[in-house]
Structure formats: structure tokens, C-alpha cells
Protein backbone atom coordinates (compact mmCIF):
# COMPACT_ATOMS: atom_id res chain seq x y z
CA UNK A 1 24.98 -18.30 19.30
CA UNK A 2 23.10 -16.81 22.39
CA UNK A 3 26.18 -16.41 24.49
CA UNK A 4 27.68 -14.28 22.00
CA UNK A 5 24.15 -12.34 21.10
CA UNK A 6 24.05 -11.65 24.92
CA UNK A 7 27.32 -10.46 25.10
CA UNK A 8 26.66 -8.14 22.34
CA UNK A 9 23.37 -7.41 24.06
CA UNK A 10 25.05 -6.78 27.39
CA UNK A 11 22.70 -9.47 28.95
CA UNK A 12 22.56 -12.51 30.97
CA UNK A 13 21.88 -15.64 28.42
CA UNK A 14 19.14 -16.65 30.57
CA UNK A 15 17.38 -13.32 29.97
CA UNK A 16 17.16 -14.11 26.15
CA UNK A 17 15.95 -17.88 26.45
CA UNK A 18 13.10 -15.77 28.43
CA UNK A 19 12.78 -13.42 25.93
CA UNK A 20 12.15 -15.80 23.06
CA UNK A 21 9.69 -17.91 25.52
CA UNK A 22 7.70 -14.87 25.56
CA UNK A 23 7.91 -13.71 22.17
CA UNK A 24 9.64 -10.57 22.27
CA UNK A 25 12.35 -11.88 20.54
CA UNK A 26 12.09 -14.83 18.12
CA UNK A 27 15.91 -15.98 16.71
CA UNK A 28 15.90 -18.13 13.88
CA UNK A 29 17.25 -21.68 15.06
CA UNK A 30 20.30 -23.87 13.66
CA UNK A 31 19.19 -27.76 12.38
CA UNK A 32 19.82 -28.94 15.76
CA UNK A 33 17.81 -26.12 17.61
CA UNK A 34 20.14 -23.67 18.58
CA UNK A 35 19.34 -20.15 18.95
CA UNK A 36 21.22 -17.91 15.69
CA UNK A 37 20.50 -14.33 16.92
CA UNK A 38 20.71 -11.61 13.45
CA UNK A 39 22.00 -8.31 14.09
CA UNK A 40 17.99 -7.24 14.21
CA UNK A 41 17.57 -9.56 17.17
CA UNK A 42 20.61 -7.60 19.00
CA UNK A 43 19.37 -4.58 18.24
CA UNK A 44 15.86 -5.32 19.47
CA UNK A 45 17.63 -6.63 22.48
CA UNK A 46 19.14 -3.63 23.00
CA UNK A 47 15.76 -1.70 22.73
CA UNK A 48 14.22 -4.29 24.68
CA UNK A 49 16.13 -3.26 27.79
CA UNK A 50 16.60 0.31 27.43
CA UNK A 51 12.15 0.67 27.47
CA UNK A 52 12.48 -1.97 30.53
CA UNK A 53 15.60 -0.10 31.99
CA UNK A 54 15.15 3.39 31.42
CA UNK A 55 11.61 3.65 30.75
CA UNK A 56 9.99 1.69 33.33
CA UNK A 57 8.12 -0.23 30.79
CA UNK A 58 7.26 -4.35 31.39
CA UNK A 59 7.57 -7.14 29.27
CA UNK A 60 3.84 -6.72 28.41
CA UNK A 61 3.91 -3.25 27.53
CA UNK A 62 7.05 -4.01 25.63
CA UNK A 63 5.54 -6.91 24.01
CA UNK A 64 2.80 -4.71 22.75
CA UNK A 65 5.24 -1.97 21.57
CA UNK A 66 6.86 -4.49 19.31
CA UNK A 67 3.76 -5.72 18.03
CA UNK A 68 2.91 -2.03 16.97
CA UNK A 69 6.01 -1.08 15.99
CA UNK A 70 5.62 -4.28 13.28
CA UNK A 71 2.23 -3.06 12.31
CA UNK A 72 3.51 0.49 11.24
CA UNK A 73 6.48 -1.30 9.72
CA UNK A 74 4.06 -3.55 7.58
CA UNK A 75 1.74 -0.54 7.39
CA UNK A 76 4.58 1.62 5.43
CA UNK A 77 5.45 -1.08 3.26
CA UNK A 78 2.11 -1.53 2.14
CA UNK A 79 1.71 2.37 1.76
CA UNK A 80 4.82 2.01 -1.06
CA UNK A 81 3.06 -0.55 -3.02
CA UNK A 82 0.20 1.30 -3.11
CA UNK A 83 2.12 3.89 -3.98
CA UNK A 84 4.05 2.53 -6.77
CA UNK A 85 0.36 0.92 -7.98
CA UNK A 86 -0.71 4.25 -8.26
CA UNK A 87 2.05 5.74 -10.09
CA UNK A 88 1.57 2.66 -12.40
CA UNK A 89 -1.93 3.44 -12.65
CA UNK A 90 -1.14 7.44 -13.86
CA UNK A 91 0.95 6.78 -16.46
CA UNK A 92 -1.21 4.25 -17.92
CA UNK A 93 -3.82 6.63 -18.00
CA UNK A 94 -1.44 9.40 -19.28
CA UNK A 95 -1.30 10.77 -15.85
CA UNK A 96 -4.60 11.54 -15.64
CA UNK A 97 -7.18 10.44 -12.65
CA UNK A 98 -10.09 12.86 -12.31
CA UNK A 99 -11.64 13.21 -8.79
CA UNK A 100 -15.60 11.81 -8.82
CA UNK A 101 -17.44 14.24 -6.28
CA UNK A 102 -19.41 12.19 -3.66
CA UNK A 103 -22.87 13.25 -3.65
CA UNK A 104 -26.29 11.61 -2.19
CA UNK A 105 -28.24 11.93 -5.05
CA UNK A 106 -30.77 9.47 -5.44
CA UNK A 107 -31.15 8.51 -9.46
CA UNK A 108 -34.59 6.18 -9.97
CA UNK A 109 -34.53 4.67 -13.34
CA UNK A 110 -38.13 2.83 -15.11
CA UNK A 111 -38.15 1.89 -18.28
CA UNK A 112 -40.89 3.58 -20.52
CA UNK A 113 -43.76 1.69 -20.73
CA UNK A 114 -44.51 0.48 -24.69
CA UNK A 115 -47.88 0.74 -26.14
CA UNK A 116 -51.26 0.86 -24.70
CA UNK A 117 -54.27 3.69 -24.76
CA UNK A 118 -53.66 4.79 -27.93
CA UNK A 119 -50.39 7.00 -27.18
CA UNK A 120 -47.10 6.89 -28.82
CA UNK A 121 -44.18 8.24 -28.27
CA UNK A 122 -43.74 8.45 -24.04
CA UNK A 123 -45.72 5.58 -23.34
CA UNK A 124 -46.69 7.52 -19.94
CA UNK A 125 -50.04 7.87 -18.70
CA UNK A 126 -52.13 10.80 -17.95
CA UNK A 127 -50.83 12.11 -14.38
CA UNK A 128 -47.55 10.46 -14.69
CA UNK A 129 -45.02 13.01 -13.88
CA UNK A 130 -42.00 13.01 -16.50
CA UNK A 131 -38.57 14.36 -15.18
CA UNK A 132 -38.36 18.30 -16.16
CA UNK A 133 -41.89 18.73 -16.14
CA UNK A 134 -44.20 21.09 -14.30
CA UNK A 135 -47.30 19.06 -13.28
């Protein structure tokens, strides 16, 4: 109920109808539309005032704070299911993952050539250089 949430808030109801019509704070809402504030929402209401209050911040800035604040949130909840996947992976593997060194080696593969002017064996031709060879 929003009286009670702004109340508990220590703000005017008004000030959260404006709130949620901006987005900062987004109540879930009853079957006939009514605002049903979670102890998150008063606590965010709470924060919401004291940046505005004692910060200087406005609504914008706020807004934006939020938005990041829910991005790290998301952000570290992702980094523990990665985290988990990995310890998954390890003991798989028997806890074993070996590091693969970058590099920017260049590796050219052709296939030998087969046959043709009376060689065996390489299949090159004369002045085709073979890897490891001097000339």
C-alpha cells in the first residue's frame, strides 16, 4: 500500500506515484492496480532520497545510478555462474586446464603434390623450399 511504503519511506505519497512514473522505482501492482511496495522498494526509497537529499544528486543522475547499480548486480551474478561452470569444468577434467600461450605465428599448410617428373617420395619440385631446409 503506498501510504504505508511512504510512511516507512518517510515520504509524501505523491513523491512515490512520481517515482514509479519515472522509473526509479517500479512496485509490483495488486489485480486492481494498486501499488504493493516490497521491502526492496522501501529501501531503494530510502536511498533514493538520501543521494537526492544529502548528495545533491537529481532524479536523472539517480536514475542512472540505479541502472548501474543493476548492471553490477546482474554482472556478479553472472560472474558466479561462470564461476561454478568453471569449477564444473575442473573436476571433469580432473582439475586440470592447461594455459595455451597466445602467439602470432603464422602456420601455412599445402598438401604434397603426388606424382609427376619422375620423383617420388616429396612430390616437390626443384627450387621448392621444404620446411627445415637450407636452400
Amino acid at each position: 500500500m503506498i501510504s504505508v511504503a511512504a510512511e516507512l519511506a518517510g515520504m509524501h505519497a505523491q513523491t512515490l506515484r512520481t517515482y514509479d512514473r519515472l522509473g526509479l522505482v517500479t512496485p509490483s501492482r495488486t489485480s486492481g492496480g494498486g501499488r504493493r511496495y516490497s521491502s526492496r522498494d522501501v529501501e531503494l526509497l530510502r536511498e533514493i532520497q538520501r543521494l537526492s537529499q544529502e548528495e545533491g544528486v537529481n532524479l536523472a543522475g539517480i536514475k542512472r545510478i540505479i541502472d548501474l547499480s543493476n548492471q553490477v548486480d546482474a554482472l556478479r551474478a553472472r560472474i558466479g555462474e561462470l564461476t561454478e561452470e568453471l569449477d564444473s569444468a575442473r573436476s571433469r577434467r580432473g582439475g586440470e586446464l592447461v594455459p595455451v600461450p597466445r602467439t602470432s605465428a603464422l602456420v601455412v599448410w599445402q598438401p604434397r603434390r603426388r606424382g609427376g617428373r619422375g620423383q617420388s617420395g616429396s612430390g616437390g619440385q626443384k627450387g621448392d623450399r621444404q620446411p627445415g631446409s637450407d636452400g
